[in-house]
C-alpha atoms as a PDB file:
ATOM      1  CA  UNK A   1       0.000   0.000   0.000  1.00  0.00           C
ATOM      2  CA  UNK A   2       0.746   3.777  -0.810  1.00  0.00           C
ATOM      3  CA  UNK A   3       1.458   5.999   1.944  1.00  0.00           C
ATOM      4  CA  UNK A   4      -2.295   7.134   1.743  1.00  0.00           C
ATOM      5  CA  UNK A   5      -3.837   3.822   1.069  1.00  0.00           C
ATOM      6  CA  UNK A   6      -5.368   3.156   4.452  1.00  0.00           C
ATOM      7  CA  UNK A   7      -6.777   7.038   4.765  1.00  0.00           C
ATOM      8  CA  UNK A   8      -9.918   8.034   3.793  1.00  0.00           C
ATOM      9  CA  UNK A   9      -9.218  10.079   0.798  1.00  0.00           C
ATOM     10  CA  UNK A  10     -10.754  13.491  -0.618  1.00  0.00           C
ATOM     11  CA  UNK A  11     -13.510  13.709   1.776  1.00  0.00           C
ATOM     12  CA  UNK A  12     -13.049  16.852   4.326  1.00  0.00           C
ATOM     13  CA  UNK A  13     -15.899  19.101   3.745  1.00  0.00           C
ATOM     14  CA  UNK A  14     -19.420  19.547   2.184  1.00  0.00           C
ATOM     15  CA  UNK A  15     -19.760  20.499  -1.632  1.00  0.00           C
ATOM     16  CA  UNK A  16     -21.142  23.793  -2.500  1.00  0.00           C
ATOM     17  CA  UNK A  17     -22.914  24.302  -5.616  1.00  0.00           C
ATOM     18  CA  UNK A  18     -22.258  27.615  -7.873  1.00  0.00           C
ATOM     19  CA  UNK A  19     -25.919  29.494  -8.536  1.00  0.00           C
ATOM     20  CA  UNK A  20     -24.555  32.539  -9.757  1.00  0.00           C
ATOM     21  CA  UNK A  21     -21.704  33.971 -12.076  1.00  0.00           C
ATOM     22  CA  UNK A  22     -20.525  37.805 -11.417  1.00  0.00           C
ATOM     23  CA  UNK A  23     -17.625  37.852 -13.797  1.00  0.00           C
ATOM     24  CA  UNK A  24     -13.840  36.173 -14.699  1.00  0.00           C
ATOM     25  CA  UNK A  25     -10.681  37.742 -12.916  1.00  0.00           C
ATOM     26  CA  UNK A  26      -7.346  38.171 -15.137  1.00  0.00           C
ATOM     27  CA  UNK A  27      -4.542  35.399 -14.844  1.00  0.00           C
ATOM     28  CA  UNK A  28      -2.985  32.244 -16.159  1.00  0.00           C
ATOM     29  CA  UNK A  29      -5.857  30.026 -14.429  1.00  0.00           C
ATOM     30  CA  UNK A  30      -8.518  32.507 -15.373  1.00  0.00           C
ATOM     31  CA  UNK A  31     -10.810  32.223 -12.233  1.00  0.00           C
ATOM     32  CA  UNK A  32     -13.918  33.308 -11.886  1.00  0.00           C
ATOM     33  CA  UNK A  33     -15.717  35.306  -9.001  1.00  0.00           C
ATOM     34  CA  UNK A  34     -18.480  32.473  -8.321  1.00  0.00           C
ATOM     35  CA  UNK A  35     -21.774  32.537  -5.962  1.00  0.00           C
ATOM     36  CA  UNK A  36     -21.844  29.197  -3.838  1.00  0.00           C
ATOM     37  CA  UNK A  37     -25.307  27.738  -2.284  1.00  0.00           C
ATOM     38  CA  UNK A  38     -24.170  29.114   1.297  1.00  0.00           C
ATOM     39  CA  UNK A  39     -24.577  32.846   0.104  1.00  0.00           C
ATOM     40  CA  UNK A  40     -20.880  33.313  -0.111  1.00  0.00           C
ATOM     41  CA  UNK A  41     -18.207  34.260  -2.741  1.00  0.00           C
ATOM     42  CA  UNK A  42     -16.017  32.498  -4.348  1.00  0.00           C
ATOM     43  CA  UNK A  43     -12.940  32.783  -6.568  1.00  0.00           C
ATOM     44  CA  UNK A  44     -13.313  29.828  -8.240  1.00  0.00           C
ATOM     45  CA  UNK A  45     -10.373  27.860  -9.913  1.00  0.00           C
ATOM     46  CA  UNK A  46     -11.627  24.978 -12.611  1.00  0.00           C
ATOM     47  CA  UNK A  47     -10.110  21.526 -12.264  1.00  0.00           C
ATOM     48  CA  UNK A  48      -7.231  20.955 -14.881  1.00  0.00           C
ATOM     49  CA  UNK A  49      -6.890  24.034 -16.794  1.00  0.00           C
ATOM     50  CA  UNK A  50      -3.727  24.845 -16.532  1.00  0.00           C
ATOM     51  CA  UNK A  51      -1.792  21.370 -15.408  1.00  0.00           C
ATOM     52  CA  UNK A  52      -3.514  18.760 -13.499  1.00  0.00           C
ATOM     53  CA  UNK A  53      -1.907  19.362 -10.109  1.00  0.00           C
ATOM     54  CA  UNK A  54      -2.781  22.852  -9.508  1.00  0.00           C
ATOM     55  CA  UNK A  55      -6.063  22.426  -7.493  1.00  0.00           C
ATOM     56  CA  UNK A  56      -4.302  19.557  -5.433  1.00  0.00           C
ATOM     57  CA  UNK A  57      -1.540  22.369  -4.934  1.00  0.00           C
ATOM     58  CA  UNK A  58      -4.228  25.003  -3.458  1.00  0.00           C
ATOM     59  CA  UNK A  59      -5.680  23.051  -0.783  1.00  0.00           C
ATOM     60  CA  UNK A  60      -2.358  21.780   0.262  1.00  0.00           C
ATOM     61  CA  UNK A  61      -0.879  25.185   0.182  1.00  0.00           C
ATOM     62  CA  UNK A  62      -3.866  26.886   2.204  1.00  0.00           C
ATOM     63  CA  UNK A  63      -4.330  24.057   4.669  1.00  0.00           C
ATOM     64  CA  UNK A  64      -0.232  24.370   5.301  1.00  0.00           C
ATOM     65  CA  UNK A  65      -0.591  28.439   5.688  1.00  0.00           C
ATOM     66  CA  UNK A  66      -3.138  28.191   8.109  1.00  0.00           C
ATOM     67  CA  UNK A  67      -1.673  25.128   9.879  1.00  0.00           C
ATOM     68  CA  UNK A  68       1.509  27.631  10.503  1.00  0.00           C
ATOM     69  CA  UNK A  69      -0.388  30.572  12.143  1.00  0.00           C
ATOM     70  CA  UNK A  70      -0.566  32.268   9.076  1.00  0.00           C
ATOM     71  CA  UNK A  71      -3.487  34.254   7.926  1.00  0.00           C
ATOM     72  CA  UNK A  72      -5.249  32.724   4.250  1.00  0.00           C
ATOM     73  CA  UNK A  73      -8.955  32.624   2.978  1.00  0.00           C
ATOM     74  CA  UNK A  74     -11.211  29.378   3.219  1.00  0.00           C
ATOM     75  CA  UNK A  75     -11.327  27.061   0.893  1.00  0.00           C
ATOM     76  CA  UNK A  76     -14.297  25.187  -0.515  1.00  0.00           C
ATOM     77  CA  UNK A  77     -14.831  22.600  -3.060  1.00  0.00           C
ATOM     78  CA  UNK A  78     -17.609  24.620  -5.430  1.00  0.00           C
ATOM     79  CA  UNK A  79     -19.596  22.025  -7.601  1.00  0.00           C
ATOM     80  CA  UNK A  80     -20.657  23.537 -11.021  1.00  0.00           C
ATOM     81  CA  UNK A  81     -23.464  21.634 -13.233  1.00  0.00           C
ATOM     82  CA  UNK A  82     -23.157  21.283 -17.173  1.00  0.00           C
ATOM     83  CA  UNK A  83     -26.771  23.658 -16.976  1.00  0.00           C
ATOM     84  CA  UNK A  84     -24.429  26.104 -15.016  1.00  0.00           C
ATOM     85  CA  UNK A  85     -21.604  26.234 -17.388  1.00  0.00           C
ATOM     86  CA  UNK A  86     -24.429  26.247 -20.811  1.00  0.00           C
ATOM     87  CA  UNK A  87     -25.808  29.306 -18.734  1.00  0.00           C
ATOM     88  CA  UNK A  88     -23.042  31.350 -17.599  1.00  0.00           C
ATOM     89  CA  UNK A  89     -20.511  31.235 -21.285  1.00  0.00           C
ATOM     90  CA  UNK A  90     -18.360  34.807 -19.874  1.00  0.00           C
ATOM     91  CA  UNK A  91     -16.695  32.096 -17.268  1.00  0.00           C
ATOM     92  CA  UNK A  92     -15.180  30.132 -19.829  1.00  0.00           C
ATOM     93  CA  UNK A  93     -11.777  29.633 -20.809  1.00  0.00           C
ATOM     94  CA  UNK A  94     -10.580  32.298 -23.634  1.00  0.00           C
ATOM     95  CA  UNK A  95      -7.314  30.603 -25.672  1.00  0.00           C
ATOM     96  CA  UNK A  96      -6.350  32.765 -28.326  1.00  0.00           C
ATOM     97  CA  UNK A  97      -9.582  33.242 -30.304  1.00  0.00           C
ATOM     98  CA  UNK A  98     -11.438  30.295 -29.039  1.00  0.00           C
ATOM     99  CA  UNK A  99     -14.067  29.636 -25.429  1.00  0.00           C
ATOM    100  CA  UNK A 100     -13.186  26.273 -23.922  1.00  0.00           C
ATOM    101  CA  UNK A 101     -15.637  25.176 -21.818  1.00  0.00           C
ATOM    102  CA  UNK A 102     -14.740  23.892 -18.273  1.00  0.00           C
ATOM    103  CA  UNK A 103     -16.068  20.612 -17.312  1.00  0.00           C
ATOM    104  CA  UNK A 104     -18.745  19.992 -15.048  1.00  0.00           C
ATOM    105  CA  UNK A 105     -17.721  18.805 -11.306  1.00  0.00           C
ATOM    106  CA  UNK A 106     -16.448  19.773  -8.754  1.00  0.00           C
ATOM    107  CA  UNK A 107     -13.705  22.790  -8.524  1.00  0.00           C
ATOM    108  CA  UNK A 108     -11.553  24.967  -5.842  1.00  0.00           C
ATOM    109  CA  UNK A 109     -12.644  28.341  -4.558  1.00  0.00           C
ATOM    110  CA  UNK A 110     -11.209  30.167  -2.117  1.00  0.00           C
ATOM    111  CA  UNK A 111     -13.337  32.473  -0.002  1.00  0.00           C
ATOM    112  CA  UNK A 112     -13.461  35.745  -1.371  1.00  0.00           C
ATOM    113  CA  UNK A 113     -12.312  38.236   0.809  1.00  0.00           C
ATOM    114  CA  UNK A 114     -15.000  41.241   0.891  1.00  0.00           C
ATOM    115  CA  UNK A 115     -14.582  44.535   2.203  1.00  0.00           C
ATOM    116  CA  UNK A 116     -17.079  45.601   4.159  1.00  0.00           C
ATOM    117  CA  UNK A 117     -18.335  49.627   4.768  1.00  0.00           C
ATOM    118  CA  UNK A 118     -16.485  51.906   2.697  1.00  0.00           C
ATOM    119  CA  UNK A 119     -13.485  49.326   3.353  1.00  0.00           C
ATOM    120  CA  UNK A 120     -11.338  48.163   0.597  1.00  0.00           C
ATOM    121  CA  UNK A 121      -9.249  45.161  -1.085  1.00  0.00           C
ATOM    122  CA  UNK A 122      -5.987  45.157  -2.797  1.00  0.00           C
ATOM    123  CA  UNK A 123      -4.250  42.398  -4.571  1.00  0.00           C
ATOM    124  CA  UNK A 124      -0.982  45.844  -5.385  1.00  0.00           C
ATOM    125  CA  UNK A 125      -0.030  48.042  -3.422  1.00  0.00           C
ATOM    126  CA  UNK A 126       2.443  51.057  -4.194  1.00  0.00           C
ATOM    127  CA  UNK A 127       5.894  51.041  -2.120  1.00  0.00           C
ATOM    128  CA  UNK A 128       4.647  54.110  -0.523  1.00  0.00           C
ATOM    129  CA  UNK A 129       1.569  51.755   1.342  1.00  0.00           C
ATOM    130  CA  UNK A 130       4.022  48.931   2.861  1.00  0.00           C
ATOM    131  CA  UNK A 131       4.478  50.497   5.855  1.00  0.00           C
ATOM    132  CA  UNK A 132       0.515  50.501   6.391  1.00  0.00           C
ATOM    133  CA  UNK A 133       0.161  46.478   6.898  1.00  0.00           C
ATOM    134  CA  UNK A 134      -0.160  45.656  10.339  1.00  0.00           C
ATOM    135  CA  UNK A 135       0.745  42.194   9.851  1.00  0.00           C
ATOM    136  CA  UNK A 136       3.853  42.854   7.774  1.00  0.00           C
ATOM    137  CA  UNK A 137       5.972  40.128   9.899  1.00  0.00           C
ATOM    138  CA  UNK A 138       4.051  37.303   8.428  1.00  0.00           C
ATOM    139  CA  UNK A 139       5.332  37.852   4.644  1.00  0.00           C
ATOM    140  CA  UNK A 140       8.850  36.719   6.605  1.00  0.00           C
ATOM    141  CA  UNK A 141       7.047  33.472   7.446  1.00  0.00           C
ATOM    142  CA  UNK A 142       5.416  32.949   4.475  1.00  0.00           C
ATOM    143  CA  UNK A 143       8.701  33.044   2.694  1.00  0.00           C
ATOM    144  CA  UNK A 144      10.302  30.474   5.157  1.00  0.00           C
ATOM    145  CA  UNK A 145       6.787  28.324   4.244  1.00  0.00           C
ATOM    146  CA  UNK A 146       7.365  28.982   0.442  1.00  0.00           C
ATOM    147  CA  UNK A 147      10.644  28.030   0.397  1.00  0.00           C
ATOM    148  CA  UNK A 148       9.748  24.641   2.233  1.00  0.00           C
ATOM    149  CA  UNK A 149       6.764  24.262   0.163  1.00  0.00           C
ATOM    150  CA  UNK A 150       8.851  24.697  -3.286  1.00  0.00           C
ATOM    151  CA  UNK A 151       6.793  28.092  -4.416  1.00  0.00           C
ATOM    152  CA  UNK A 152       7.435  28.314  -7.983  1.00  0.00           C
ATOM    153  CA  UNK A 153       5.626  31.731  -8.284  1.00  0.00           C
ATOM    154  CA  UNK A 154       6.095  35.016  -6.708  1.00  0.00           C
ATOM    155  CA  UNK A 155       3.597  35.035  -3.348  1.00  0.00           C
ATOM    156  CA  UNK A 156       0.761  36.841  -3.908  1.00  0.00           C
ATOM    157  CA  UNK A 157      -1.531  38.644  -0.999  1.00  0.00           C
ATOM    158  CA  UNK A 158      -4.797  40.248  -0.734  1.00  0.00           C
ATOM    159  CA  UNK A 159      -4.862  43.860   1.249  1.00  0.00           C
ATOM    160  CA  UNK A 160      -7.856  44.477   3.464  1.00  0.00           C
ATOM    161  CA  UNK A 161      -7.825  48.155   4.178  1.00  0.00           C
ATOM    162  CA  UNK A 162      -8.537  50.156   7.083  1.00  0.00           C
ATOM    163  CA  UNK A 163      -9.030  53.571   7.941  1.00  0.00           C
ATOM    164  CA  UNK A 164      -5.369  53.671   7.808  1.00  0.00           C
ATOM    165  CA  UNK A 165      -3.843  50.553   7.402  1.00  0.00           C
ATOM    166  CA  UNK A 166      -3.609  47.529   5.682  1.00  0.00           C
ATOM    167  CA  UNK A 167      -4.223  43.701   6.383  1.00  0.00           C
ATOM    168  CA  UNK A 168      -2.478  40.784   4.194  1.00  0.00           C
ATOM    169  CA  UNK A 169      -4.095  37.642   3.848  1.00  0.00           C
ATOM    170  CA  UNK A 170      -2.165  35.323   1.176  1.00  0.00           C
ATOM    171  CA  UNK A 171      -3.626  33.784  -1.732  1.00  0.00           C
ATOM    172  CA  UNK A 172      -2.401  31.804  -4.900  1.00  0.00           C
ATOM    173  CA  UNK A 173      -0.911  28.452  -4.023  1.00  0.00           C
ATOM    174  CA  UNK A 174      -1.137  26.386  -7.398  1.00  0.00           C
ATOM    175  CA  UNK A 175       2.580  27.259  -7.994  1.00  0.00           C
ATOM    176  CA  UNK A 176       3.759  25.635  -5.146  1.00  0.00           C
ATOM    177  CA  UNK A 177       5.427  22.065  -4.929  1.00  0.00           C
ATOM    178  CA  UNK A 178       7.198  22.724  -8.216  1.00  0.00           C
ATOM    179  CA  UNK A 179       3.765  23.795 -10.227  1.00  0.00           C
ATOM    180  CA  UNK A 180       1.232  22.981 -11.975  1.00  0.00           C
ATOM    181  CA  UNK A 181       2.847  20.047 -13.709  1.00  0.00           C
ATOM    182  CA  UNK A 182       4.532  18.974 -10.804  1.00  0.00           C
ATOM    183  CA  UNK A 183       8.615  20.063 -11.650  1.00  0.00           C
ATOM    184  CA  UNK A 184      11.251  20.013  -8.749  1.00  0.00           C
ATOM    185  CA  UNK A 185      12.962  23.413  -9.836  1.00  0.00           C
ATOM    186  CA  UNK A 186      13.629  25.430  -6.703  1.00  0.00           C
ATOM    187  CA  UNK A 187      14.334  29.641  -6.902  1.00  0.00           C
ATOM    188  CA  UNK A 188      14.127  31.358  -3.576  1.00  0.00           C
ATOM    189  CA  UNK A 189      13.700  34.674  -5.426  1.00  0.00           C
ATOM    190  CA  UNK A 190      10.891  33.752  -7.833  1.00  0.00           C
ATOM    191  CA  UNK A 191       8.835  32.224  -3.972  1.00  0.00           C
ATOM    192  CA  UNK A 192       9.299  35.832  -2.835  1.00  0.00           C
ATOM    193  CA  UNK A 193       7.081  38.971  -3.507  1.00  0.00           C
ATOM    194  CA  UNK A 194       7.893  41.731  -6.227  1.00  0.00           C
ATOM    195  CA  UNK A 195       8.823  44.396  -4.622  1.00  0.00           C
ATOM    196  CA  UNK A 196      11.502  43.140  -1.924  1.00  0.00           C
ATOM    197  CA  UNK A 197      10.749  45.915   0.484  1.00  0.00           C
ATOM    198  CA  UNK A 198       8.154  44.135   2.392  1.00  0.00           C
ATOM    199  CA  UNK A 199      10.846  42.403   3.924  1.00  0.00           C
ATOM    200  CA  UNK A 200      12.879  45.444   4.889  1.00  0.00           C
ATOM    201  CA  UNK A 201      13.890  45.181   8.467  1.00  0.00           C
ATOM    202  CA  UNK A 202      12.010  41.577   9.209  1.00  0.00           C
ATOM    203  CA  UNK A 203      14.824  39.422   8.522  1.00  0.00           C
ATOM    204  CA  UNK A 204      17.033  38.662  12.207  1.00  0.00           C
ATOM    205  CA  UNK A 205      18.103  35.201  13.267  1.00  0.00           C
ATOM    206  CA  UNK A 206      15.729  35.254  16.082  1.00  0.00           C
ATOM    207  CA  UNK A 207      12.322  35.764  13.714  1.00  0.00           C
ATOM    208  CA  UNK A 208      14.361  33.319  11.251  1.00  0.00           C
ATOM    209  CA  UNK A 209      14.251  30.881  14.196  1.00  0.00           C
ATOM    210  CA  UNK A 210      10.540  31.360  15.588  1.00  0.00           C
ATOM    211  CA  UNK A 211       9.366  30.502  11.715  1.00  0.00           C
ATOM    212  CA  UNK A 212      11.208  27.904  11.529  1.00  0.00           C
ATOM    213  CA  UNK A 213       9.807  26.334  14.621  1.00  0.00           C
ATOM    214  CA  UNK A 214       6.187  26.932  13.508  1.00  0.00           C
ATOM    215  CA  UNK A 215       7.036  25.376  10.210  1.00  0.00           C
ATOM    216  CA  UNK A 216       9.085  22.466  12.014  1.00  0.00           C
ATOM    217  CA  UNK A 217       6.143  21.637  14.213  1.00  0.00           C
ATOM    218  CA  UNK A 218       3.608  20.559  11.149  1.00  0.00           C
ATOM    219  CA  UNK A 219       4.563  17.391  11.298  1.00  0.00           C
ATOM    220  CA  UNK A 220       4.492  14.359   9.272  1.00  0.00           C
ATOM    221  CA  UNK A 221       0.644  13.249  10.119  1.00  0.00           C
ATOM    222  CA  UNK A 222      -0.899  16.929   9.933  1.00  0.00           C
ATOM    223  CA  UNK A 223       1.069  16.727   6.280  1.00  0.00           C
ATOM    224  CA  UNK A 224      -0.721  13.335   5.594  1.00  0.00           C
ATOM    225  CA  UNK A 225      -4.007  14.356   6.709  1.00  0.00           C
ATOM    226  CA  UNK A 226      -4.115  17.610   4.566  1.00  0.00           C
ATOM    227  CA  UNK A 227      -2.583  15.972   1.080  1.00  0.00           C
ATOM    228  CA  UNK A 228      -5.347  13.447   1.938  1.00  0.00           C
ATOM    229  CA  UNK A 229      -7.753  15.952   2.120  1.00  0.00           C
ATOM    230  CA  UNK A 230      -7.742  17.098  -1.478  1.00  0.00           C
ATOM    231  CA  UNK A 231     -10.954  16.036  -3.547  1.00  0.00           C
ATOM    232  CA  UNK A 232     -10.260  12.860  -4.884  1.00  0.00           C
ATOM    233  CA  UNK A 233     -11.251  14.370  -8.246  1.00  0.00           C
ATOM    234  CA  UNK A 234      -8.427  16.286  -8.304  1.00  0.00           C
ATOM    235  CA  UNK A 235      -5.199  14.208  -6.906  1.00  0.00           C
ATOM    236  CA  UNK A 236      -4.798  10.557  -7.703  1.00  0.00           C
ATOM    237  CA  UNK A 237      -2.012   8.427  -5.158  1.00  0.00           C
ATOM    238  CA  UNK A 238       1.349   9.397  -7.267  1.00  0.00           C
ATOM    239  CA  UNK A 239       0.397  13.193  -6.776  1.00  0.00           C
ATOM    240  CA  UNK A 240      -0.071  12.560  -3.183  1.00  0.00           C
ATOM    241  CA  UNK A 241       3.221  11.042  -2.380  1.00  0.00           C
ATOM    242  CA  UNK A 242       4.760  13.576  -4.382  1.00  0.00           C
ATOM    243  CA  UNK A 243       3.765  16.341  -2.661  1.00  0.00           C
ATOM    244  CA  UNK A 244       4.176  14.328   0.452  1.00  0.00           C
ATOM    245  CA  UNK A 245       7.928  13.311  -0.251  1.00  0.00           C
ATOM    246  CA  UNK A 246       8.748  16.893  -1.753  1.00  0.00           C
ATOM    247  CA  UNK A 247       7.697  18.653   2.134  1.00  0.00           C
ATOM    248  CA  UNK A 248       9.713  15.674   3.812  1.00  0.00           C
ATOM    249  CA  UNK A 249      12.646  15.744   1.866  1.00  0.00           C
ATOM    250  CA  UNK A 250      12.814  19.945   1.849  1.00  0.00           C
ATOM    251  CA  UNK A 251      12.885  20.354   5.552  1.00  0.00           C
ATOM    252  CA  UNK A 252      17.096  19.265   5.640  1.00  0.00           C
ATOM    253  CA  UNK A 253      17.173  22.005   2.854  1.00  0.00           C
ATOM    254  CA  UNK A 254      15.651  25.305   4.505  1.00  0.00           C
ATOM    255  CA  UNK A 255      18.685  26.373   6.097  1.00  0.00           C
ATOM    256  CA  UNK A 256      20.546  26.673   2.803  1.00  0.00           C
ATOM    257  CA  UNK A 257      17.733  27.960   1.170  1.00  0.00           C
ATOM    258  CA  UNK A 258      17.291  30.844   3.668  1.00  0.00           C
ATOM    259  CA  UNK A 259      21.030  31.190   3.206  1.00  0.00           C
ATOM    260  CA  UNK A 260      20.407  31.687  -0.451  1.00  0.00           C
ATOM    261  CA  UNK A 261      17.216  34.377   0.454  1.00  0.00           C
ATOM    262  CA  UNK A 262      19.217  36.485   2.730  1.00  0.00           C
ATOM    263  CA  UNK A 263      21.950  36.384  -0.079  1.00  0.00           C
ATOM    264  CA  UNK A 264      18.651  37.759  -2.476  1.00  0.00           C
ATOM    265  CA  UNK A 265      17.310  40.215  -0.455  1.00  0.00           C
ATOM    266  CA  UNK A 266      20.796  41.737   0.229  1.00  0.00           C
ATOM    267  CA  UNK A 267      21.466  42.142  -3.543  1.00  0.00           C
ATOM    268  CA  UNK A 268      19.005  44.926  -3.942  1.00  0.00           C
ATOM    269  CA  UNK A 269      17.094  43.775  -7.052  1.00  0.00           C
ATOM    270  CA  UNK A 270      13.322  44.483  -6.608  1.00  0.00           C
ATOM    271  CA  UNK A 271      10.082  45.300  -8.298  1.00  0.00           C
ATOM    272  CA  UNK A 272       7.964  48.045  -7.668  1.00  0.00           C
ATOM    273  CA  UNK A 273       4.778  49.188  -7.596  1.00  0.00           C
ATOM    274  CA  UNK A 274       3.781  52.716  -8.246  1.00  0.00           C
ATOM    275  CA  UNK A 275       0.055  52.524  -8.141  1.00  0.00           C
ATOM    276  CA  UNK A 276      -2.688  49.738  -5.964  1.00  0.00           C
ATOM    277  CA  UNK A 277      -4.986  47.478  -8.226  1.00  0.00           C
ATOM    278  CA  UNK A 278      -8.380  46.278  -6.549  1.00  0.00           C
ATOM    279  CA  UNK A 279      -8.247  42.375  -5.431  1.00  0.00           C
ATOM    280  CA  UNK A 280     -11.001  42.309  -7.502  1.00  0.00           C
ATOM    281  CA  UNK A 281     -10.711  43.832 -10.599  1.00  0.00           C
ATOM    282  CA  UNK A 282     -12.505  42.249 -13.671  1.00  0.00           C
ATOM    283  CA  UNK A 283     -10.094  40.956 -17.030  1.00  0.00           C
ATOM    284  CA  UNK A 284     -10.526  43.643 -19.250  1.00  0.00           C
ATOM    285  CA  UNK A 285      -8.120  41.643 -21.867  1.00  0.00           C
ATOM    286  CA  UNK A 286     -10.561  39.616 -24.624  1.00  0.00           C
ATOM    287  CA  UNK A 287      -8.263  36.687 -23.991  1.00  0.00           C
ATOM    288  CA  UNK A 288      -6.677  36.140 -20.646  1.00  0.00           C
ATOM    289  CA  UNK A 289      -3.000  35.242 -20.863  1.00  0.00           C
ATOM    290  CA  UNK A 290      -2.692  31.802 -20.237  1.00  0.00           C
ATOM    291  CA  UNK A 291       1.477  33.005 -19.022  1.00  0.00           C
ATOM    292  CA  UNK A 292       1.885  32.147 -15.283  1.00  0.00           C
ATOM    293  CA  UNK A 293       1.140  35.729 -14.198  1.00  0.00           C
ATOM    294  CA  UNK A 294      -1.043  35.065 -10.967  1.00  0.00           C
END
């Protein structure tokens, strides 16, 4: 037997179904802001479009952010019906000048975060709003978790605003554990945000340390029960013990991989932002670029 063939796969939570459609959000996985039967809001990522690990990646990536202390959004698997799909045509896939249509079942959405009031949400922020997020420590333990986790993207985050400040809750795990297709190529700078001056002044041996320990104490059987958590739809017993084996065999690694980070975010090379982009913000492109941009 696999490592997973006495657990109860793909079974952790109640199905949701989608009853309404508000509109498709820009990147390579082209989500869509979905409705779910509870009343909430969704951003809804289909099942194999692009690479047929990514949704397997998402709820192992948001169960292991949480499991660390770190804030991310819900997760929920969102079943959509063929009538849904034959309904609701602006949420299908746009490929040059052709719709694909997604395939009924069942597919990953992650809470969307709403602002409430006059309140706001921000997927960019300019340089000049860094120094408004209150919880600008955790993008220091979310690197130590990307680096473990094999983050093949740059880390995205969501910005709740205040009256004057700003709250980060990360999103946008189907890059992790070497992608969408499953590769084993590791590059501490492309795991880290764009603009490296999040990080400015977080990085000391003793916060090193405290992340390591949080990331140290998810141990082996809270790793097994979330990769056996994912849908069984979406993760067949190969994909499992890959992702399993990848977070084993990465944990001797970390220190030279911080090494390697530091090393990065000494070098001054950095992205950034001169203006903030809603979290929501429709795809105003006719066909969304299918080029890992999310």
């Amino acid at each position: 037997m696999g490592k997973f063939g006495q657990v109860v796969l793909g079974q952790a939570r109640e199905k949701i179904s989608a009853v309404g459609f508000l509109y498709k959000l820009c990147g390579s996985s082209q989500p869509s802001i979905i409705q779910g039967s509870d009343g909430g809001f969704y951003v809804v990522k289909f099942n194999g479009f692009p690479g047929r690990q990514g949704l397997a990646n998402e709820v192992v990536g948001t169960e292991l952010i949480r499991s660390a202390g770190l804030p991310a959004p819900e997760w929920a698997a969102i079943e959509v019906s063929d009538e849904f799909l034959d309904e609701n045509r602006g949420l299908w896939f746009q490929n040059e000048n052709h719709s694909i249509r997604p395939l009924a079942g069942i597919h990953f959405g992650s809470r969307l975060i709403e602002a409430p009031d006059d309140q706001r949400t921000y997927q960019i922020i300019p340089r000049s709003w860094i120094g408004r997020i209150t919880n600008r420590a955790d993008f220091l333990g979310m690197l130590v978790l990307d680096l473990w986790a094999n983050n093949c993207d740059r880390r995205q985050a969501v910005y709740l605003s205040g009256a004057k400040s700003l709250h980060a809750c990360f999103i946008d795990n189907d890059f992790m554990f070497g992608g969408k297709f499953g590769n084993d190529t590791t590059c501490p700078r492309q795991a880290m945000v764009h603009d490296l001056e999040v990080y400015r002044g977080l990085w000391n041996e003793t916060a090193v340390r405290k992340w390591l320990r949080k990331i140290n104490g998810i141990d082996e059987n809270t790793i097994q029960r979330i990769v056996a958590s994912v849908p069984s739809e979406w993760a067949y017993e190969a994909m499992r013990v890959h992702i399993f084996n990848q977070l084993t065999a990465r944990r001797p690694m970390l220190p030279g991989l911080l090494r390697e980070a530091e090393g990065v975010l000494g070098s001054g090379y950095s992205i950034s932002h001169l203006r903030s982009r809603n979290a929501t913000e429709p795809c105003q492109l006719r066909s969304a670029s299918l080029l890992p941009l999310q």
